[in-house]
Protein backbone atom coordinates (compact mmCIF):
# COMPACT_ATOMS: atom_id res chain seq x y z
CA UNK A 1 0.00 0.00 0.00
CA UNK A 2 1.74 3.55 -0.66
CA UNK A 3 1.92 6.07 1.87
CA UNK A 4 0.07 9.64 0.74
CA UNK A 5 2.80 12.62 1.95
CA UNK A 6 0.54 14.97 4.06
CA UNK A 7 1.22 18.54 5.15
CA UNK A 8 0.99 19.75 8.84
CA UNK A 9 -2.21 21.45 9.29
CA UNK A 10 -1.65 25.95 9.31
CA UNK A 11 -1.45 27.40 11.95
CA UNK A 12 -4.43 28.82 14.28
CA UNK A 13 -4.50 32.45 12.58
CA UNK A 14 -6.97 33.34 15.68
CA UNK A 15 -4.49 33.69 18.64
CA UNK A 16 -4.15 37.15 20.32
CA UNK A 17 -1.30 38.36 20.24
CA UNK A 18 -1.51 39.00 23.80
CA UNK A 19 -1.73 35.14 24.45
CA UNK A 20 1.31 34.85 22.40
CA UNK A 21 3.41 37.48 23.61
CA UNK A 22 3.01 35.86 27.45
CA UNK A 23 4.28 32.53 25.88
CA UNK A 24 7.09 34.02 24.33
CA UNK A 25 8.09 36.23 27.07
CA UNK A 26 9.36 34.32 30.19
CA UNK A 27 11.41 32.16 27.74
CA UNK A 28 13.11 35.13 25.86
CA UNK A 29 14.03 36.99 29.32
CA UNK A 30 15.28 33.30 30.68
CA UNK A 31 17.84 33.77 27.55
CA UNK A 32 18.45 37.34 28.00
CA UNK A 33 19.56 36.58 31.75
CA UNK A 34 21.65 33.88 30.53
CA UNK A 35 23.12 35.61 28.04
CA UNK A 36 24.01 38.41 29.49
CA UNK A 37 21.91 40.15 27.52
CA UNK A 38 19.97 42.18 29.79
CA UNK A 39 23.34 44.21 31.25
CA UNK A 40 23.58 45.02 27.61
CA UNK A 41 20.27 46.66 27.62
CA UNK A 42 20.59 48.63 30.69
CA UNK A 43 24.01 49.99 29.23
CA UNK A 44 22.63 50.96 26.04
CA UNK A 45 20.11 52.43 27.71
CA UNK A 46 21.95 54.32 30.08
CA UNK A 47 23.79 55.69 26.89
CA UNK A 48 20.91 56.75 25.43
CA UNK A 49 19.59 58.24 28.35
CA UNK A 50 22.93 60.33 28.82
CA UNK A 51 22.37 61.58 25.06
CA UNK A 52 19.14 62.73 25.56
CA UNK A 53 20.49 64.30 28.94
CA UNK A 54 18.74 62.68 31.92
């Protein structure tokens, strides 16, 4: 018997973007802490905040 390739069924296009902004959130600041990535952020920001002369 042959096997029919299928595709993987779209995505839901009816998610709010709320919903997937708190999915995405804790795991992208869980790789900003490891990465160091958040001192980067406050420096640039503190840079910033020295151009604009606060």
């Amino acid at each position: 018997m042959a096997r029919i390739a299928t595709r993987p069924a779209p995505a839901r296009a009816d998610r709010h973007p709320l919903v997937a902004a708190a999915m995405v959130l804790p795991l992208a600041l869980a790789l900003a802490v490891v990465t160091g990535g958040v001192e980067a952020v406050m420096t640039q920001a503190s840079s910033v905040a020295g151009l604009l002369g606060r």
